[in-house]
C-alpha atoms as a PDB file:
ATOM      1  CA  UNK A   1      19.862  -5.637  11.175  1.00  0.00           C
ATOM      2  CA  UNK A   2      17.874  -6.824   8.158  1.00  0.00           C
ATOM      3  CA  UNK A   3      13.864  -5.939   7.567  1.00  0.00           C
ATOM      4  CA  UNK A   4      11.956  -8.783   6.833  1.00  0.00           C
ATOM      5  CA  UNK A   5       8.398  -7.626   5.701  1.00  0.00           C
ATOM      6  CA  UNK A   6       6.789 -11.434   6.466  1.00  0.00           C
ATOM      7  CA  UNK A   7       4.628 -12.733   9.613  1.00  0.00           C
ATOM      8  CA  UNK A   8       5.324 -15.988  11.754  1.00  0.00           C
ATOM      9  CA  UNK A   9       1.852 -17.463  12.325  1.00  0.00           C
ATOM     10  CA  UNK A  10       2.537 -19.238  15.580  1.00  0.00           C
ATOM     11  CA  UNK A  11       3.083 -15.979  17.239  1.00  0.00           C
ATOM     12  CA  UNK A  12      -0.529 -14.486  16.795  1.00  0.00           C
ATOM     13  CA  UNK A  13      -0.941 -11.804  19.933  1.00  0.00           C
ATOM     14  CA  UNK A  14      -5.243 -12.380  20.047  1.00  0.00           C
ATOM     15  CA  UNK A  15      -7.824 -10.433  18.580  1.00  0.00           C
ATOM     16  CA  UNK A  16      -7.927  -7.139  17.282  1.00  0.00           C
ATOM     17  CA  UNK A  17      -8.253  -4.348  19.976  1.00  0.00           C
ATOM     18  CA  UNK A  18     -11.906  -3.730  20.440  1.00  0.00           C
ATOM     19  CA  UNK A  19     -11.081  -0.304  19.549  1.00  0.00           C
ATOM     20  CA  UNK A  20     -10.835  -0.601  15.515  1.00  0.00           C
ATOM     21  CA  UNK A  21     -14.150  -2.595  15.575  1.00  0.00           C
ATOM     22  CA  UNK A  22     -16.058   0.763  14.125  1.00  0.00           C
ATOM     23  CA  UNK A  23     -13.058   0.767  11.694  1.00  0.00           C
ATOM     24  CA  UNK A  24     -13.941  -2.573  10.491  1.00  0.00           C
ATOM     25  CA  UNK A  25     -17.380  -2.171  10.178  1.00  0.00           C
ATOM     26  CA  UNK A  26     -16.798   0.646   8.032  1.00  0.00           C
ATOM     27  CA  UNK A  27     -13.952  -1.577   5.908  1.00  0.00           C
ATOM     28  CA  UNK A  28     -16.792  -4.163   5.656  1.00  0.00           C
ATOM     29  CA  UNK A  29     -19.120  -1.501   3.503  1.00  0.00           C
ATOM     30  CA  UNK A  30     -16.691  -1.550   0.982  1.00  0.00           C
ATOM     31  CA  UNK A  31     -17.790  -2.078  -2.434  1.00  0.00           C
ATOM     32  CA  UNK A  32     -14.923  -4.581  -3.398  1.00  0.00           C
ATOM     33  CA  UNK A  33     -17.033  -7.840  -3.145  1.00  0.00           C
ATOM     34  CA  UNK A  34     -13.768  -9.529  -1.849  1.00  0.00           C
ATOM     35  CA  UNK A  35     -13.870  -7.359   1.137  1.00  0.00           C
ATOM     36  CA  UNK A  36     -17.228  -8.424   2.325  1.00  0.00           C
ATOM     37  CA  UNK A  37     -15.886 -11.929   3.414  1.00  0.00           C
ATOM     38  CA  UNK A  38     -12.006 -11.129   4.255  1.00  0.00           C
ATOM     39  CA  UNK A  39     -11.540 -11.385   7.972  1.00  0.00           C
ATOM     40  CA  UNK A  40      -8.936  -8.745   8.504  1.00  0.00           C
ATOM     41  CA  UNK A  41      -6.676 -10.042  11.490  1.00  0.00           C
ATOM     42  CA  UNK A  42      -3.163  -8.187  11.499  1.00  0.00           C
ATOM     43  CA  UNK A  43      -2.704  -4.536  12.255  1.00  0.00           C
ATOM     44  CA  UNK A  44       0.155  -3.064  11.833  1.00  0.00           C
ATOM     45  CA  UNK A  45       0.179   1.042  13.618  1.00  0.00           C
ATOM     46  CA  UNK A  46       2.809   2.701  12.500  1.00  0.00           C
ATOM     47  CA  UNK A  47       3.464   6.960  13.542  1.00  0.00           C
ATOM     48  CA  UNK A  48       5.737   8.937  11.411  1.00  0.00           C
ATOM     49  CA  UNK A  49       7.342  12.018  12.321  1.00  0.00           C
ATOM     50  CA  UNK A  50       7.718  15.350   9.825  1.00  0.00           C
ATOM     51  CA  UNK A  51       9.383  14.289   6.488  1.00  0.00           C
ATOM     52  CA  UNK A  52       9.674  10.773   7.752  1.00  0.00           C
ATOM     53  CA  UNK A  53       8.379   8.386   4.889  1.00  0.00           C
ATOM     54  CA  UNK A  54       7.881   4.780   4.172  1.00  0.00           C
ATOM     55  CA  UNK A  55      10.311   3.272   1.505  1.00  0.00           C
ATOM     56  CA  UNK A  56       9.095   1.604  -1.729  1.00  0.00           C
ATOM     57  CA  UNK A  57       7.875  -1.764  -0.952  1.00  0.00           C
ATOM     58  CA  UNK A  58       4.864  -4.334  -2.148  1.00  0.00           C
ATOM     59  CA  UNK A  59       3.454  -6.126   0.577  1.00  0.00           C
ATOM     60  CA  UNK A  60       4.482  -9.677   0.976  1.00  0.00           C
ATOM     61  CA  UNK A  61       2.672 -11.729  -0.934  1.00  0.00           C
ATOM     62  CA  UNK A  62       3.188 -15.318   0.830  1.00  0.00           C
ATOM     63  CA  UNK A  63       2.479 -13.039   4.334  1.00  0.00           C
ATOM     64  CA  UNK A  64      -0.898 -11.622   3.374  1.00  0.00           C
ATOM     65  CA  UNK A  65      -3.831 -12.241   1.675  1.00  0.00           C
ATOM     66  CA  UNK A  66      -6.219  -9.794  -0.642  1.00  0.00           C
ATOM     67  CA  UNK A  67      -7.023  -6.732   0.165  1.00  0.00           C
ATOM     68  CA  UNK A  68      -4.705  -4.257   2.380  1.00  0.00           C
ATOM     69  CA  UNK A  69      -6.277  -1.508   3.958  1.00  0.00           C
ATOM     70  CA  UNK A  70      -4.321   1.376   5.271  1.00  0.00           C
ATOM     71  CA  UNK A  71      -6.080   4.335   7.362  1.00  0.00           C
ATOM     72  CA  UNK A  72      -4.162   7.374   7.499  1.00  0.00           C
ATOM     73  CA  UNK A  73      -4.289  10.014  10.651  1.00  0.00           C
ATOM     74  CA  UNK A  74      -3.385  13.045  11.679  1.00  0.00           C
ATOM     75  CA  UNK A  75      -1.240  14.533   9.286  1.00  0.00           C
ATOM     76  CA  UNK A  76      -1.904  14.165   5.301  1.00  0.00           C
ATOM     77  CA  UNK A  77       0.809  12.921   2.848  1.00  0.00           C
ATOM     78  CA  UNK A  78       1.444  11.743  -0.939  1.00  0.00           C
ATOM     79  CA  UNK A  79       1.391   8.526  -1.358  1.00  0.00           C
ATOM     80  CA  UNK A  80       3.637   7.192  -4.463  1.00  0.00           C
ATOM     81  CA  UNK A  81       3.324   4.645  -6.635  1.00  0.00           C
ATOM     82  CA  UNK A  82       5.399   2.158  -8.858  1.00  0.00           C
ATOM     83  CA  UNK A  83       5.011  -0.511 -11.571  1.00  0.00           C
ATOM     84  CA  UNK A  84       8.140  -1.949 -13.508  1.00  0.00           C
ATOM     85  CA  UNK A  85       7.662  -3.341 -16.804  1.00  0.00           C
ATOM     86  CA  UNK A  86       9.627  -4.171 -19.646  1.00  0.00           C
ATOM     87  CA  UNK A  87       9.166  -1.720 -22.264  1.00  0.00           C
ATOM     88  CA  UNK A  88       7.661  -4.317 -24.817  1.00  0.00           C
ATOM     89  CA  UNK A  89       4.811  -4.936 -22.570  1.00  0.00           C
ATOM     90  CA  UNK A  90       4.160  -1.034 -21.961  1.00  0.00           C
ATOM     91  CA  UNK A  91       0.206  -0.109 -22.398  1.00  0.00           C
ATOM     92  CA  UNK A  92      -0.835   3.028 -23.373  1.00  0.00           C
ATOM     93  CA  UNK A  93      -0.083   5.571 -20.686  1.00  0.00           C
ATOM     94  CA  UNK A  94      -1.659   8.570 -22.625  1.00  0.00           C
ATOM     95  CA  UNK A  95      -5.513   8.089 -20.855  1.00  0.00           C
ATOM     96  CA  UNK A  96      -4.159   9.160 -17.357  1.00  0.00           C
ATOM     97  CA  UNK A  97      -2.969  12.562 -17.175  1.00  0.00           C
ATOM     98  CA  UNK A  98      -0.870  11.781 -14.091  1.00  0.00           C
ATOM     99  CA  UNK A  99       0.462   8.722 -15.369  1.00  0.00           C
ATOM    100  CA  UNK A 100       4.133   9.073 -16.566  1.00  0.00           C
ATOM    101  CA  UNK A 101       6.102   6.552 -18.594  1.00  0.00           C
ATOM    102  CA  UNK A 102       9.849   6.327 -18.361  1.00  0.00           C
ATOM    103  CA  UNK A 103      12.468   4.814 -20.503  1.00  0.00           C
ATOM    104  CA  UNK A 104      15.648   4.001 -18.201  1.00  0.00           C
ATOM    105  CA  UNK A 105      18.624   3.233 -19.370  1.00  0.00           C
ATOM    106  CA  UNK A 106      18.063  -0.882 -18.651  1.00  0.00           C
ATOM    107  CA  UNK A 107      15.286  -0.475 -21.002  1.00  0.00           C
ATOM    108  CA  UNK A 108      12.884  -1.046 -17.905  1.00  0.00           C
ATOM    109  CA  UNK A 109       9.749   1.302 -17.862  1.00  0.00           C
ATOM    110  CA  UNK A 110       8.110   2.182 -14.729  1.00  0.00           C
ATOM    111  CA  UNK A 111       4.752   3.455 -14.709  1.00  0.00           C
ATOM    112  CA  UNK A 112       3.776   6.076 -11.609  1.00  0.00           C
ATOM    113  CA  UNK A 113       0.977   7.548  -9.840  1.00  0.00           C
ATOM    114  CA  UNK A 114       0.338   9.498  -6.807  1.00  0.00           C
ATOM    115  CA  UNK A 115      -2.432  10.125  -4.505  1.00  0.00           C
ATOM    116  CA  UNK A 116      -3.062  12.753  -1.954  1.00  0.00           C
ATOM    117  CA  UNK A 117      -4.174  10.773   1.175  1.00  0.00           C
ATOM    118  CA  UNK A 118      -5.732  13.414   3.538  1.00  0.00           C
ATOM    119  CA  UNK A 119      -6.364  12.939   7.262  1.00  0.00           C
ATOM    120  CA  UNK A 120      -8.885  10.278   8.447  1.00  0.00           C
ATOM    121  CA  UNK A 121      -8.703   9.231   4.352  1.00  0.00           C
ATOM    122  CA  UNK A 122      -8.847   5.034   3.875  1.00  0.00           C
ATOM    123  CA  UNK A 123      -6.754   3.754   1.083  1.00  0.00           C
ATOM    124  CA  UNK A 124      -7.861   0.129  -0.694  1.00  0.00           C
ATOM    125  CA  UNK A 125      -4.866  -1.818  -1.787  1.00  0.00           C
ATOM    126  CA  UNK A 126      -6.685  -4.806  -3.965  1.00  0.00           C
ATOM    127  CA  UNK A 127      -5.840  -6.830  -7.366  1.00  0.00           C
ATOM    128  CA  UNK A 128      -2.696  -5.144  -9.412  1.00  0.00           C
ATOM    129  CA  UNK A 129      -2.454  -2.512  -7.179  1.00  0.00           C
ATOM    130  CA  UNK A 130      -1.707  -4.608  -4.085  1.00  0.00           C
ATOM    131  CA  UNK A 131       0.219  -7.292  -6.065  1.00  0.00           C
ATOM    132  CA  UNK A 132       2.175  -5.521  -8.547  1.00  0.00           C
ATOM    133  CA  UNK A 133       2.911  -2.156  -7.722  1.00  0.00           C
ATOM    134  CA  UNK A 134       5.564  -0.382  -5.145  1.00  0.00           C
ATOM    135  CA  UNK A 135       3.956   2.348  -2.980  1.00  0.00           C
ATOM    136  CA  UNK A 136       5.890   4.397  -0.693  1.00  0.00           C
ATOM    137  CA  UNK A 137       5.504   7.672   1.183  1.00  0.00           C
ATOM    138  CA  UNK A 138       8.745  10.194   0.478  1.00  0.00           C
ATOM    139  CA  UNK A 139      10.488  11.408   2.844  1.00  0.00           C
ATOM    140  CA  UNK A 140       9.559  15.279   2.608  1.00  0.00           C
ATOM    141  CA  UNK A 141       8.387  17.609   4.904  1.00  0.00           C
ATOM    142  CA  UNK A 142       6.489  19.508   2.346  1.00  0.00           C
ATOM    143  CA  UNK A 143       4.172  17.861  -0.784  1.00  0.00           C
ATOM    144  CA  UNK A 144       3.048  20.096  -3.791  1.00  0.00           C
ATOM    145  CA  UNK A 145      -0.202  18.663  -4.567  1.00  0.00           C
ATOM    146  CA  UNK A 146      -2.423  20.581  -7.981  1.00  0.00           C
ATOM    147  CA  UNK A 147       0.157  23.239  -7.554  1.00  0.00           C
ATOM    148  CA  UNK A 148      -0.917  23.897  -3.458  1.00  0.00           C
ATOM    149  CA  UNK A 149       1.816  23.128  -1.137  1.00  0.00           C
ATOM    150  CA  UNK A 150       0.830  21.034   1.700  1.00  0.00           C
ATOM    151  CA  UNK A 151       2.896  20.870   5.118  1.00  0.00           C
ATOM    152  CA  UNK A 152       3.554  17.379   7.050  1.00  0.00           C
ATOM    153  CA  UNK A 153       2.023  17.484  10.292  1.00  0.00           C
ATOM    154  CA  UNK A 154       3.599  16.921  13.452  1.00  0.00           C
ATOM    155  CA  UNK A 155       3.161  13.608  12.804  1.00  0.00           C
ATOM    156  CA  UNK A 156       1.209  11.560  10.833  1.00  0.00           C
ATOM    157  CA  UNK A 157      -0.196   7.836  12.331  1.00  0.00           C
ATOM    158  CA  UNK A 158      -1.138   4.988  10.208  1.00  0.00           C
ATOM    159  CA  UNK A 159      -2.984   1.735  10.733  1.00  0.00           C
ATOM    160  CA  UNK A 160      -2.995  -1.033   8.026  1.00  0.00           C
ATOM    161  CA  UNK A 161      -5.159  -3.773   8.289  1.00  0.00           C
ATOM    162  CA  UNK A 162      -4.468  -7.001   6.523  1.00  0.00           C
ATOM    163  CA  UNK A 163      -5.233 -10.808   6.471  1.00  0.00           C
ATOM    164  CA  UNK A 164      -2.754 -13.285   7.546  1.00  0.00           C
ATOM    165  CA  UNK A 165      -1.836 -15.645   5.044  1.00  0.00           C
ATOM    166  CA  UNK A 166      -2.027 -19.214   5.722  1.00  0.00           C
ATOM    167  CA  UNK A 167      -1.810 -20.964   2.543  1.00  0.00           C
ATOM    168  CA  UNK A 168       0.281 -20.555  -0.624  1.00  0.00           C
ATOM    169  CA  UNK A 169       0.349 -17.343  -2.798  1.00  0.00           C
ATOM    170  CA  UNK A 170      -1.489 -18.142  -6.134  1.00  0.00           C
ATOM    171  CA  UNK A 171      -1.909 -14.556  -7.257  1.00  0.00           C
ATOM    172  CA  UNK A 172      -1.876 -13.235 -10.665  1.00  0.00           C
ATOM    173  CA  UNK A 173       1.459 -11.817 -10.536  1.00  0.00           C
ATOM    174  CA  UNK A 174       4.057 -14.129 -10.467  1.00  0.00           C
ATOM    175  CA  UNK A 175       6.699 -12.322 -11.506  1.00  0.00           C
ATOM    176  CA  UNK A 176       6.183  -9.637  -7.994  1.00  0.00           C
ATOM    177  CA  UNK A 177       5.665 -12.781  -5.500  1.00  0.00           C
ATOM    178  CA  UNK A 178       8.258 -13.693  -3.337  1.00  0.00           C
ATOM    179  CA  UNK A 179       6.809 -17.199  -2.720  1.00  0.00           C
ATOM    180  CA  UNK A 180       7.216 -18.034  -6.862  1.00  0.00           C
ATOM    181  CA  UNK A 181      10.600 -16.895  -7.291  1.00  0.00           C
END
């Protein structure tokens, strides 16, 4: 079975449930200026059990438009991130104290980050971030965050909001979009 991460637009199930309406409201006080006119129409719920993660992936760019918003719930996890660059282009990683740089043996670099993302915690996926890096959730039962260990829940439930593309990509980031390459 293969994974395709795209959407087919002639399949559209309705509306959002009523339910997330007070989560949209809420995503609508943002203060990303794009978010105040995106019209977030795809949810995507997804529950993960103990050490269960979410592989490395950046979210299709000729499926989905701006802004990707991803509410996390009931259990907290580390969320990981990934840029690959060439290690000519490299800018200077030494202002983030959690930023590592890493020469691999390809002579790629890859910049990374991680973020604690706590129960009922909302995480903004906009410009570079959305276009150009991986993020992924490892698959651990146990995160060390500032030194504190930090147990998986039972589970931990996700919903991801996101706006159906219907036009073509014409990001800043050619060299991550599927639809330019």
């Amino acid at each position: 079975m293969s994974l395709t991460r795209n959407v087919n637009n002639e399949k559209c199930l309705g509306e959002l449930p009523s339910f997330v309406s007070s989560i949209l409201e809420r995503i609508s006080s943002f203060p990303d200026i794009e978010t105040r006119s995106l019209v977030l129409d795809q949810l995507t719920v997804n529950e993960y059990p103990p050490g269960v993660g979410l592989s490395p992936h950046i979210d299709t760019h000729s499926a989905f438009e701006g802004s990707i918003f991803s509410l996390s719930l009931a259990g907290p996890c580390i969320m990981e991130f990934r840029r690959y660059l060439e290690a000519a282009s490299l800018p200077n990683a030494t202002s983030s104290i959690d930023m590592k740089v890493e020469n691999l043996d390809n002579c790629t670099s890859i910049l990374r980050r991680a973020i604690y993302m706590p129960p009922r915690s909302m995480l903004l996926l906009s410009g570079e971030g959305r276009y150009a890096w991986h993020h992924y959730i490892p698959h651990h039962k146990i995160d060390t965050v500032n030194d504190s260990v930090i147990r998986r829940a039972s589970r931990r439930v996700s919903f991801t909001f996101r706006k159906v593309r219907v036009g073509p990509c014409q990001c800043e980031f050619p060299e991550y979009c599927d639809s330019k390459r």
